[in-house]
Structures are given as structure tokens and as C-alpha cells.
C-alpha atoms as a PDB file:
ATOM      1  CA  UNK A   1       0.000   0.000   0.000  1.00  0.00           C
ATOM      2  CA  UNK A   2       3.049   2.275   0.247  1.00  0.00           C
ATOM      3  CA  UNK A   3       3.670   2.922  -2.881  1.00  0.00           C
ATOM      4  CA  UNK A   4      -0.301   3.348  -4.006  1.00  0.00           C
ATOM      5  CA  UNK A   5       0.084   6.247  -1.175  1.00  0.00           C
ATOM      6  CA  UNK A   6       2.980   7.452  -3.115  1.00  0.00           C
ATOM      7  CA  UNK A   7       1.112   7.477  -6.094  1.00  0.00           C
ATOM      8  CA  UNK A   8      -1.962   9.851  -4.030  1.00  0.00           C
ATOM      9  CA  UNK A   9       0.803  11.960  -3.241  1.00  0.00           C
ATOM     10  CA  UNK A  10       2.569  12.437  -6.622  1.00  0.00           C
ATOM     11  CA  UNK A  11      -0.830  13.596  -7.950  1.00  0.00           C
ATOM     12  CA  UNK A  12      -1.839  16.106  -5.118  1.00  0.00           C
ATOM     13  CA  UNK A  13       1.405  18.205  -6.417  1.00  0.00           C
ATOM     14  CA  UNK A  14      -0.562  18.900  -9.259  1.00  0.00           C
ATOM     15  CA  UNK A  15      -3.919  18.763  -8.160  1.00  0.00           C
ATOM     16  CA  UNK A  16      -2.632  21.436  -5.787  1.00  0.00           C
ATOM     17  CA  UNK A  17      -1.424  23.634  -8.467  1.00  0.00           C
ATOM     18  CA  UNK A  18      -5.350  24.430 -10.372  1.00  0.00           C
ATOM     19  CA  UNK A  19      -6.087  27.409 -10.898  1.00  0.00           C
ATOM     20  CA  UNK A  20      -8.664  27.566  -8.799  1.00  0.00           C
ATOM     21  CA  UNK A  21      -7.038  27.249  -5.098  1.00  0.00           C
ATOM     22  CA  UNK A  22      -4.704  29.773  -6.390  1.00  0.00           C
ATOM     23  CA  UNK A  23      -7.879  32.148  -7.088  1.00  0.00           C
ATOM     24  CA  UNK A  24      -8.675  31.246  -3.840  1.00  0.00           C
ATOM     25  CA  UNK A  25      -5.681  32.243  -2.130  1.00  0.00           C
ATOM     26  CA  UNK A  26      -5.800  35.765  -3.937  1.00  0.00           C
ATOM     27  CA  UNK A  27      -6.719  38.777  -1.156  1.00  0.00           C
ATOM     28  CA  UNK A  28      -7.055  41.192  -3.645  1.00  0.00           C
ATOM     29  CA  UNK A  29     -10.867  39.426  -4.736  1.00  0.00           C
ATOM     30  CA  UNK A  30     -14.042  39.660  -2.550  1.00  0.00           C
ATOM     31  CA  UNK A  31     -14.018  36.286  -0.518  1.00  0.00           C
ATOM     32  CA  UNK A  32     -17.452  36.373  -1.387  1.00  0.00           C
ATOM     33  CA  UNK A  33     -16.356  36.245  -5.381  1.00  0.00           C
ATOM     34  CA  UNK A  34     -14.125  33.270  -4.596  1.00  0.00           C
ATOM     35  CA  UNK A  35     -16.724  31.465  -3.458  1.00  0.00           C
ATOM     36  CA  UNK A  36     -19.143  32.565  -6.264  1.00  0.00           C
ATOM     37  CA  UNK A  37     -19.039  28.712  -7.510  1.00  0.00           C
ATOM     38  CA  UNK A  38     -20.307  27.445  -3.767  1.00  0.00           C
ATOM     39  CA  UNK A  39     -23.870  27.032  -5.524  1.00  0.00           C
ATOM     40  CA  UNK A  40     -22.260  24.753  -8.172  1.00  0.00           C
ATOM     41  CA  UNK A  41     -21.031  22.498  -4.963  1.00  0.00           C
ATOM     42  CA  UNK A  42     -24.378  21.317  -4.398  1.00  0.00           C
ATOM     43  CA  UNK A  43     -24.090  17.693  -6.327  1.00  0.00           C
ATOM     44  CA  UNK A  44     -21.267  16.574  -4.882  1.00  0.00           C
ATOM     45  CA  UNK A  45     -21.694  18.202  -1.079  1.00  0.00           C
ATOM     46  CA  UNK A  46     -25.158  16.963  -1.251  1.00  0.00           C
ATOM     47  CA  UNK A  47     -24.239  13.261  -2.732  1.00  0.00           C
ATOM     48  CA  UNK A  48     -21.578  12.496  -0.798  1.00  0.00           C
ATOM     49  CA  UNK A  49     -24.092  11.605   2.243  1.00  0.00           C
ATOM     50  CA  UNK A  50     -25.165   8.961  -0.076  1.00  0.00           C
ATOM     51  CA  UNK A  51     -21.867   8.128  -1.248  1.00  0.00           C
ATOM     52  CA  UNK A  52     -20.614   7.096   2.554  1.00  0.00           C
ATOM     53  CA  UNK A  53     -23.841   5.503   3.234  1.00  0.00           C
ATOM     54  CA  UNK A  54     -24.312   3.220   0.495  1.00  0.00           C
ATOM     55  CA  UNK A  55     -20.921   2.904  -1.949  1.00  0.00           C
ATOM     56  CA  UNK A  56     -18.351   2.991   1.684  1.00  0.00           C
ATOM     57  CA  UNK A  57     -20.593   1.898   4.056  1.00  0.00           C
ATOM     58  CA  UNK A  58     -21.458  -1.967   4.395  1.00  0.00           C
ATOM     59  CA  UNK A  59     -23.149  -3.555   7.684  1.00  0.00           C
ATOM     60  CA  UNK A  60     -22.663  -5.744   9.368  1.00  0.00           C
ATOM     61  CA  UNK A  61     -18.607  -6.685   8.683  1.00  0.00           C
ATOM     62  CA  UNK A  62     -15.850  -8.994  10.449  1.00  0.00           C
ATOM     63  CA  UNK A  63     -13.339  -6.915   8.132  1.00  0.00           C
ATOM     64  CA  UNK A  64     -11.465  -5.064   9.817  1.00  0.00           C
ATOM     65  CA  UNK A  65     -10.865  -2.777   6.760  1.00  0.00           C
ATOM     66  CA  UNK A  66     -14.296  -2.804   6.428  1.00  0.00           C
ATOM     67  CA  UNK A  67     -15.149  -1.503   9.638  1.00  0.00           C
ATOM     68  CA  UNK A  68     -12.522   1.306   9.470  1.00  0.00           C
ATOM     69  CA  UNK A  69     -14.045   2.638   6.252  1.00  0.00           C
ATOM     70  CA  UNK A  70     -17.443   2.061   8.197  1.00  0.00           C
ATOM     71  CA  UNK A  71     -16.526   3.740  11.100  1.00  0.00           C
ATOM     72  CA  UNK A  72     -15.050   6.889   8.739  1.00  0.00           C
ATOM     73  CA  UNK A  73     -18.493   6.945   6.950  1.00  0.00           C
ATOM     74  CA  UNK A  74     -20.211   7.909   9.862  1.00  0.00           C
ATOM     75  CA  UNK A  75     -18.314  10.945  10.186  1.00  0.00           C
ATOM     76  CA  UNK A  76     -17.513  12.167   6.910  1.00  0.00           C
ATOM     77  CA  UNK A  77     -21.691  11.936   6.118  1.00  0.00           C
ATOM     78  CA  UNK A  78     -22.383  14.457   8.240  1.00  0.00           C
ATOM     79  CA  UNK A  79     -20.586  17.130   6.586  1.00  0.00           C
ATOM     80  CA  UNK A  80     -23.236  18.163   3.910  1.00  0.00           C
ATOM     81  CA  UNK A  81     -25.419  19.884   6.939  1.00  0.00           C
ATOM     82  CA  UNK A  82     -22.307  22.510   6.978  1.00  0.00           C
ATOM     83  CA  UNK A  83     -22.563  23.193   3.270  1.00  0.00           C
ATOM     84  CA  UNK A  84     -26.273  24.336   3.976  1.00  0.00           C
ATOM     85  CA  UNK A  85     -25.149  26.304   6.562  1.00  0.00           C
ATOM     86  CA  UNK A  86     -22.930  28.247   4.598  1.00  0.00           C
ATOM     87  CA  UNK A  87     -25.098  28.941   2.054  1.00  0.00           C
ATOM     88  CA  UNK A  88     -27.098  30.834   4.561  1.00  0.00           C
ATOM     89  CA  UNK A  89     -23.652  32.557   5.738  1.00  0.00           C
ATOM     90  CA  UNK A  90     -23.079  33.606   1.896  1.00  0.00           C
ATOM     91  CA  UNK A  91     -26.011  35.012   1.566  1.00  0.00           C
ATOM     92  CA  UNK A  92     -27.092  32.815  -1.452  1.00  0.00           C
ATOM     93  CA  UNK A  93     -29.434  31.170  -0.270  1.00  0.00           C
ATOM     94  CA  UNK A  94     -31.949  32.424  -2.680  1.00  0.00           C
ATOM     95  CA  UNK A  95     -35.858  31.212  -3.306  1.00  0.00           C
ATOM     96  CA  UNK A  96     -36.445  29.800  -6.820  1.00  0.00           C
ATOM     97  CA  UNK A  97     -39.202  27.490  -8.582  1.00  0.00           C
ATOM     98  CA  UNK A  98     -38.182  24.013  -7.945  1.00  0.00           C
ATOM     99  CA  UNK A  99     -37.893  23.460 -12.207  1.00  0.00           C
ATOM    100  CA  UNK A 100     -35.352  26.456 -12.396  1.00  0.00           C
ATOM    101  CA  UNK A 101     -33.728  24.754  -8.953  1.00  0.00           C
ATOM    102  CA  UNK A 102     -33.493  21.508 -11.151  1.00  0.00           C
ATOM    103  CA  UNK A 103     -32.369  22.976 -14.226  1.00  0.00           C
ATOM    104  CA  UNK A 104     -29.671  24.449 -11.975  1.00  0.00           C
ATOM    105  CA  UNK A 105     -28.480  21.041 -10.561  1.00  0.00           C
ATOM    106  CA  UNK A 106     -28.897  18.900 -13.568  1.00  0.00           C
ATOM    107  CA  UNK A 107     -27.404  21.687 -16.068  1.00  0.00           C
ATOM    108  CA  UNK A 108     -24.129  22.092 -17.993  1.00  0.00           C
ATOM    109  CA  UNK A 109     -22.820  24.047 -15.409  1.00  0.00           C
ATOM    110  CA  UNK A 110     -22.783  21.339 -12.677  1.00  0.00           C
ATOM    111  CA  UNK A 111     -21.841  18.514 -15.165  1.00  0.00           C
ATOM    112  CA  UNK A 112     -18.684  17.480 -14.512  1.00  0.00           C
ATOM    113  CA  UNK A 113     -19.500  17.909 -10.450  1.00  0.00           C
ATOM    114  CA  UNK A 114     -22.115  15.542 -10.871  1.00  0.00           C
ATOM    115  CA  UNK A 115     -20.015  13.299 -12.399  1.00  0.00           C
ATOM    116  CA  UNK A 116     -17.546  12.831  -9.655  1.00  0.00           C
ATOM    117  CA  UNK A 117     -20.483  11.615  -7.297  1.00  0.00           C
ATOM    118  CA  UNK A 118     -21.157   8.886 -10.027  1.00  0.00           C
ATOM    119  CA  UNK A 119     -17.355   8.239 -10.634  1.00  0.00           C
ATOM    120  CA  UNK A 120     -17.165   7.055  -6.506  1.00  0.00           C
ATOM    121  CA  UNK A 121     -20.366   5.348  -6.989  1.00  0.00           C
ATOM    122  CA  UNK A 122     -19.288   3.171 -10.063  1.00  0.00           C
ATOM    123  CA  UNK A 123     -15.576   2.397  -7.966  1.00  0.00           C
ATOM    124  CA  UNK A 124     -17.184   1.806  -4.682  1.00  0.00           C
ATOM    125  CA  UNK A 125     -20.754   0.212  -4.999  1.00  0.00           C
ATOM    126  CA  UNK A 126     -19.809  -3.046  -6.285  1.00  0.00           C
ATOM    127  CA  UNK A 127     -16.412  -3.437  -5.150  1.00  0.00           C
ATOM    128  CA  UNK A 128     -15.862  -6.701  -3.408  1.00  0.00           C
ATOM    129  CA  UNK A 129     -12.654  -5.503  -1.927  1.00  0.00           C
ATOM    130  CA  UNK A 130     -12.320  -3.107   0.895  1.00  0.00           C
ATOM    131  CA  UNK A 131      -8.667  -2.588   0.151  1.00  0.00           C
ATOM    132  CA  UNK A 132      -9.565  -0.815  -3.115  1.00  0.00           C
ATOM    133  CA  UNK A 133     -12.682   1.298  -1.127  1.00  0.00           C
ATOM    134  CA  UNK A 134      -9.839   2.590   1.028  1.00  0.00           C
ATOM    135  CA  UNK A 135      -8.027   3.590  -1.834  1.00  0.00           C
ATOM    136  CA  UNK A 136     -11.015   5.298  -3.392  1.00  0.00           C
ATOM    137  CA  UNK A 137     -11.156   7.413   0.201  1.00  0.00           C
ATOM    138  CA  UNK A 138      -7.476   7.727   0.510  1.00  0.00           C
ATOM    139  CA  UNK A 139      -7.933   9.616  -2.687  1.00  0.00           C
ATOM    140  CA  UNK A 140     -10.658  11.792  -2.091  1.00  0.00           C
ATOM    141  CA  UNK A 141      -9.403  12.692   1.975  1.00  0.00           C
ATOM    142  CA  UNK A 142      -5.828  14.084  -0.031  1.00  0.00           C
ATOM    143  CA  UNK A 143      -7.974  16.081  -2.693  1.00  0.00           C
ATOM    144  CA  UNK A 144     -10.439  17.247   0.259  1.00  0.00           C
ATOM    145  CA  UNK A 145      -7.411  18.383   2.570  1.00  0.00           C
ATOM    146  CA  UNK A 146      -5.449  20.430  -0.359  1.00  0.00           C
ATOM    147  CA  UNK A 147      -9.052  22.098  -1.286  1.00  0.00           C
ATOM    148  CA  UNK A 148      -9.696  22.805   2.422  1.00  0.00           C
ATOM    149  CA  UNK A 149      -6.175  24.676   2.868  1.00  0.00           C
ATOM    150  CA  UNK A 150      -7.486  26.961   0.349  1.00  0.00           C
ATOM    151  CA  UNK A 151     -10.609  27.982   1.907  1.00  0.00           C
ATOM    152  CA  UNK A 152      -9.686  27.912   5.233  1.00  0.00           C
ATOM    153  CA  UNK A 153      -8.672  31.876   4.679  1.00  0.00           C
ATOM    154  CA  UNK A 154     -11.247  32.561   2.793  1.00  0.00           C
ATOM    155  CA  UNK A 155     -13.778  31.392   5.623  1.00  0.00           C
ATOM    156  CA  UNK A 156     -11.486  33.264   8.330  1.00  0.00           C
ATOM    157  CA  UNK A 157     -12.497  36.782   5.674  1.00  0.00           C
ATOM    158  CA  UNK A 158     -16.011  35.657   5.278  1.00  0.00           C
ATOM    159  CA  UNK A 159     -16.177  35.236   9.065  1.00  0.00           C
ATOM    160  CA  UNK A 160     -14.682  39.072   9.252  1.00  0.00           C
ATOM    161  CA  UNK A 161     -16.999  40.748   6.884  1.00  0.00           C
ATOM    162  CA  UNK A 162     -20.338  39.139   7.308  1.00  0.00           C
ATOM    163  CA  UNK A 163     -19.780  38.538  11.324  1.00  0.00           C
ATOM    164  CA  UNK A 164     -20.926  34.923  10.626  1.00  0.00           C
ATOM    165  CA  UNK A 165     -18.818  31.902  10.964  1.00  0.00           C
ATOM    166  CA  UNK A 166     -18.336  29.611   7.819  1.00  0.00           C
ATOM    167  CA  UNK A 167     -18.456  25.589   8.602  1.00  0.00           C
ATOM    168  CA  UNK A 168     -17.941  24.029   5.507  1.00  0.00           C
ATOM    169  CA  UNK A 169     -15.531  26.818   3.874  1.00  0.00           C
ATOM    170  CA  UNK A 170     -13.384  27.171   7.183  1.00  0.00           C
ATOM    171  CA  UNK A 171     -10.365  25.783   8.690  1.00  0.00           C
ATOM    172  CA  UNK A 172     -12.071  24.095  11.303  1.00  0.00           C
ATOM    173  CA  UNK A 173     -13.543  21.957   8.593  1.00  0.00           C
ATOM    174  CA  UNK A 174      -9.974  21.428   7.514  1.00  0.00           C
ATOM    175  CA  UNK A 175      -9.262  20.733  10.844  1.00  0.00           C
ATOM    176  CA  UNK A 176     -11.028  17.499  11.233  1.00  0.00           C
ATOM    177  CA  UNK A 177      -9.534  16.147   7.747  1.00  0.00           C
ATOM    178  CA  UNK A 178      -6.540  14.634   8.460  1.00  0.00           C
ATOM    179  CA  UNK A 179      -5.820  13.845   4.671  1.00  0.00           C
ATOM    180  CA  UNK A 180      -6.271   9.990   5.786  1.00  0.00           C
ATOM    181  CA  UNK A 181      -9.318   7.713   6.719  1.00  0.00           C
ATOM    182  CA  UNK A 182     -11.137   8.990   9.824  1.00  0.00           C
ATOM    183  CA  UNK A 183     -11.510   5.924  11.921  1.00  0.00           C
ATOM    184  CA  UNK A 184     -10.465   7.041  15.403  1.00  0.00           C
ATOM    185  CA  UNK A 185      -6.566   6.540  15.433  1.00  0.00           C
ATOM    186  CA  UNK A 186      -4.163   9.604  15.646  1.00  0.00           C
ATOM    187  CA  UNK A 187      -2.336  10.202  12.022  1.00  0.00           C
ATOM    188  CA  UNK A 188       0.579   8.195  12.794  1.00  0.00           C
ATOM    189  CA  UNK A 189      -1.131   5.056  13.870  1.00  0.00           C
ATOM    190  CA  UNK A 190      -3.542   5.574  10.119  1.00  0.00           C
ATOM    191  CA  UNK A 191      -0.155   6.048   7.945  1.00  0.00           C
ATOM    192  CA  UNK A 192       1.940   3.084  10.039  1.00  0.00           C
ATOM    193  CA  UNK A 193      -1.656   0.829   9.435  1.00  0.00           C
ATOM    194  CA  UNK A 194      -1.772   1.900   5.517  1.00  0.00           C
ATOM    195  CA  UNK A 195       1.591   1.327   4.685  1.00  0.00           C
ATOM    196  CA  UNK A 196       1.393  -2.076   6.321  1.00  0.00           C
ATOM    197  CA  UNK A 197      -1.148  -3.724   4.317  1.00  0.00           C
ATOM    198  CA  UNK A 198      -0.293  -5.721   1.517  1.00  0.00           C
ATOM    199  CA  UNK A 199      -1.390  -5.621  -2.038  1.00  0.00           C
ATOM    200  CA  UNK A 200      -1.424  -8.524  -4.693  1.00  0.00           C
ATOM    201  CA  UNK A 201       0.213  -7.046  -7.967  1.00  0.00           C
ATOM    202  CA  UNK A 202      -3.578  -6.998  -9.316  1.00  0.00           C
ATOM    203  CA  UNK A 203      -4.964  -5.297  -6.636  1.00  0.00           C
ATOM    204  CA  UNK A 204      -1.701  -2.784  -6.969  1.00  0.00           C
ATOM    205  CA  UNK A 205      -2.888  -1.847 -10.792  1.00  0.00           C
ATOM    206  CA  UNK A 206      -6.111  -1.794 -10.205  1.00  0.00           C
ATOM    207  CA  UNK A 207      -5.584   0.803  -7.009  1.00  0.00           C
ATOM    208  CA  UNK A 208      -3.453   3.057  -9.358  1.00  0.00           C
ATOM    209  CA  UNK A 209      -6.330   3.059 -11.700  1.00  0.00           C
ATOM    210  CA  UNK A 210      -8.543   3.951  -9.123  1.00  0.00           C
ATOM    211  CA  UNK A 211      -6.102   6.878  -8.036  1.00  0.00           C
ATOM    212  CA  UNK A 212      -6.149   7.887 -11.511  1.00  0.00           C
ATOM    213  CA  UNK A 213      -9.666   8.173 -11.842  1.00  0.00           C
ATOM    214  CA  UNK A 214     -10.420  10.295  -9.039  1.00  0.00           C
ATOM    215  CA  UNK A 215      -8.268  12.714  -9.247  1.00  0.00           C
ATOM    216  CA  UNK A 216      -8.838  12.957 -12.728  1.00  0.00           C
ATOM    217  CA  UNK A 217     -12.486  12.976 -11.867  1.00  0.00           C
ATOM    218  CA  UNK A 218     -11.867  16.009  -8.655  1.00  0.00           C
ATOM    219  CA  UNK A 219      -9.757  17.793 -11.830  1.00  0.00           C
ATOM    220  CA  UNK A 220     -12.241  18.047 -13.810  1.00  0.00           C
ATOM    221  CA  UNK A 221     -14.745  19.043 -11.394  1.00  0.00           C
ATOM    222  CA  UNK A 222     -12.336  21.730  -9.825  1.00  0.00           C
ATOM    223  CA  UNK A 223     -11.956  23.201 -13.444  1.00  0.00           C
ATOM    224  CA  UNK A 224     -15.615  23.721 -13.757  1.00  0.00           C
ATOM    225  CA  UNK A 225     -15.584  25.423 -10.183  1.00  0.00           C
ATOM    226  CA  UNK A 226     -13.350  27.872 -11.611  1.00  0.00           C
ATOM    227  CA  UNK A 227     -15.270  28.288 -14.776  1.00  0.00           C
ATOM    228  CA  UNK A 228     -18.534  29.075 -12.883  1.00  0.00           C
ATOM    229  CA  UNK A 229     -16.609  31.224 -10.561  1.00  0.00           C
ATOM    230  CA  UNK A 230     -15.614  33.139 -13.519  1.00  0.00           C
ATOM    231  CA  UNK A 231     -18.621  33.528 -15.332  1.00  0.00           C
ATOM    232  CA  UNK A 232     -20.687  34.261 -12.392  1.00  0.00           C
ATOM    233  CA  UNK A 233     -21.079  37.557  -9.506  1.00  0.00           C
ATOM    234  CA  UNK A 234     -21.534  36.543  -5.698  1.00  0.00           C
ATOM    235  CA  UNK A 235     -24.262  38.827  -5.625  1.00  0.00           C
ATOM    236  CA  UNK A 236     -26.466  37.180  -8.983  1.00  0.00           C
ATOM    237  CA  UNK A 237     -25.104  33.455  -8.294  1.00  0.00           C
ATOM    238  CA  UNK A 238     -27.190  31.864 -10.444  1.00  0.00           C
ATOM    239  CA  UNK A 239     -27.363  34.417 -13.418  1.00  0.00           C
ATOM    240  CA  UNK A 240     -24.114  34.476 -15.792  1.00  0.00           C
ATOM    241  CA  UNK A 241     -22.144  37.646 -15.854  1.00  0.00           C
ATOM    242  CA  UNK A 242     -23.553  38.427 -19.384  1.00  0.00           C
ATOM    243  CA  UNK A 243     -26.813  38.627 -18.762  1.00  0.00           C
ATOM    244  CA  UNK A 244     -26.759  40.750 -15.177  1.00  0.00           C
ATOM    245  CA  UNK A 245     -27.596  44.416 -16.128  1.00  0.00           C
ATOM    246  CA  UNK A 246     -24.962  47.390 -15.795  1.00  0.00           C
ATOM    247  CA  UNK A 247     -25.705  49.402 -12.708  1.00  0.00           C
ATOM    248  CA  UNK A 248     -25.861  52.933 -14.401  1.00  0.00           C
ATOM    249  CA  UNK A 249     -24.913  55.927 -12.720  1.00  0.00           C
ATOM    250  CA  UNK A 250     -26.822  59.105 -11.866  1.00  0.00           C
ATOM    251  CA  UNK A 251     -23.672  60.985 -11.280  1.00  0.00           C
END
């Protein structure tokens, strides 16, 4: 399993390096404009309560894998109730007919979002062996923490300027992601456990595969935060840039 962590690592240098977490990091922007794509979150935040519950989770178990990645899907369920939260702290949380809701979350603009939920599905459902789950976790903890590093200052400004404390968009989110499995041991005792189990050279391919996937999957996803984040105001979230009328002056 070492060298499969390895692998998670090599690709979190540059997974880090999207253009987005750099936007993120950028003072000079409203931290309300960097967080102008938090609407376009809402497949993924929203899914991946679903995802621990019934692609992670499986009940009863004598595995002790198994019950680690159980134990781990208990927590990391819960987080979606600090997405809606924040929404409420971003002042987005706007009324709209349910059709022009769906439109929204089943669009183009969410598309590739969407798609990660069903990428963990298709990897995770099915799958026998909960070696490879943990490598589909291991995967998504490492792109979680380096997207969490981001925001944690932009939560800290958000928490400044509205007087409101951010949950999901906040460093104390990042502070219970340890970039590993949650399953109640301290980070060495996770890393010493991980790097201790053995893999079969099949289960080694198919576990870089699976790497592969996901981030390529997160990528893609990350790229269209950025795009929406682009094309999009904080204050009209769900109207493009385009179509948002000039503010004329009487001056």
C-alpha cells in the first residue's frame, strides 16, 4: 500500500497547483467572489451523504478494513449539513421554482461535479474488496485536505466581513480532515496501518487506476468550479455575468 500512497501523493502536487485554489488564495478578490461557484457544490456536497452511506458503508462486517471505512463513513456523512449552513452565511441562499432549482443542478454548469459523485459510486458500490474502497477514500481525503487549505482563509475573511462563521468553507472543517481515513486513530497510527497492508500485484494496478480516476475525476470538477466562478457575480449566483444588467450611474 506504500507505494499506491505514493502514487496519491505524486498527484496532489498537481492537483494542488489548479487554478482555482490559487484564485482562492488571492486577497485582492471579494471572498465572497471566490466562493461565487459554492452554488455549483451542491451535487457533490449533497451526494456524498449517499456516497458514505451506500458505496463505503457496508453492515454488518468482520473486516477489519471494512469496519474502518465504516466507522469513517459515519463521520464524513455528516458534513453536507455545513454546506447548507454556509449557504445561509453567503447570503445565497436564494428562493427559486423548484424546475429552475433543477435545471440548476442537472445543467451544464454542474456537469462534470455531478459526475464525480457517479465516478465514486461506479468504484465503490460493487467493489468486493475493501482494500480498493480505502483507496477510493485515501484519494478523495488528499484532494479534500489540499481544497480545504485553500478555503480555510477565505472562511477566516467571510467570518470578518459578514460577522458569521463559515463551517464548511473554514479551517475548522480542515481541521477534522486529516488527509487519511477517519476511523479514530491519531495520524501516525492511520499512515503506520496503511503502509502495512499488503497488495497482490492486481490489486496494486487496479488501485493506481482507481487513483487515476479520481483525481482525474476532482480535476475536472475543480476546473468547472473555476469556470462558474468566472462567469458568475456573488451577488447574482445563479445568473451568468452576461446577462446581469450594468448598474448605471446618476452621477
Amino acid at each position: 500500500m506504500k507505494e499506491v500512497l505514493a502514487f496519491i501523493q505524486q498527484h496532489k502536487k498537481d492537483f494542488a497547483e489548479l487554478s482555482l485554489f490559487k484564485f482562492l488564495r488571492d486577497t485582492s478578490i471579494d471572498p465572497r467572489q471566490r466562493l461565487a461557484w459554492a452554488p455549483c457544490l451542491a451535487p457533490f456536497a449533497m451526494n456524498f451523504k449517499d456516497i458514505n452511506a451506500y458505496a463505503f458503508r457496508q453492515e454488518p462486517t468482520d473486516n477489519p478494513i471494512q469496519e474502518l471505512i465504516n466507522r469513517h463513513s459515519y463521520e464524513d456523512g455528516s458534513h453536507w449539513a455545513w454546506y447548507l449552513k454556509d449557504l445561509e452565511v453567503l447570503g445565497i441562499d436564494e428562493t427559486m421554482k423548484f424546475s429552475d432549482a433543477l435545471r440548476f443542478l442537472w445543467g451544464d454548469e454542474t456537469q462534470k461535479t455531478r459526475h464525480v459523485s457517479y465516478d465514486l459510486f461506479a468504484l465503490s458500490v460493487l467493489q468486493k474488496d475493501p482494500i480498493l474502497k480505502l483507496v477510493v477514500i485515501e484519494s478523495i481525503e488528499v484532494t479534500g485536505t489540499v481544497a480545504l487549505a485553500a478555503l480555510a482563509q477565505v472562511g477566516e475573511e467571510i467570518e470578518k466581513l459578514t460577522g458569521k462563521r463559515a463551517r464548511y468553507f473554514s479551517a475548522a472543517h480542515l481541521a477534522v480532515e486529516s488527509g487519511h481515513i477517519q476511523a479514530g486513530l491519531d495520524f501516525e497510527e492511520t499512515e503506520n496501518f496503511l503502509e502495512n497492508i499488503h497488495l497482490s500485484e492486481e490489486t496494486r494496478a487496479q488501485a493506481f487506476e482507481i487513483v487515476e480516476r479520481v483525481f482525474s475525476s476532482f480535476t475536472a470538477c475543480i476546473n468547472e468550479q473555476m469556470a462558474y466562478a468566472e462567469s458568475h457575480d456573488f451577488e447574482h449566483p445563479f445568473t451568468r455575468k452576461s446577462k446581469v444588467k450594468p448598474v448605471v450611474s446618476m452621477v
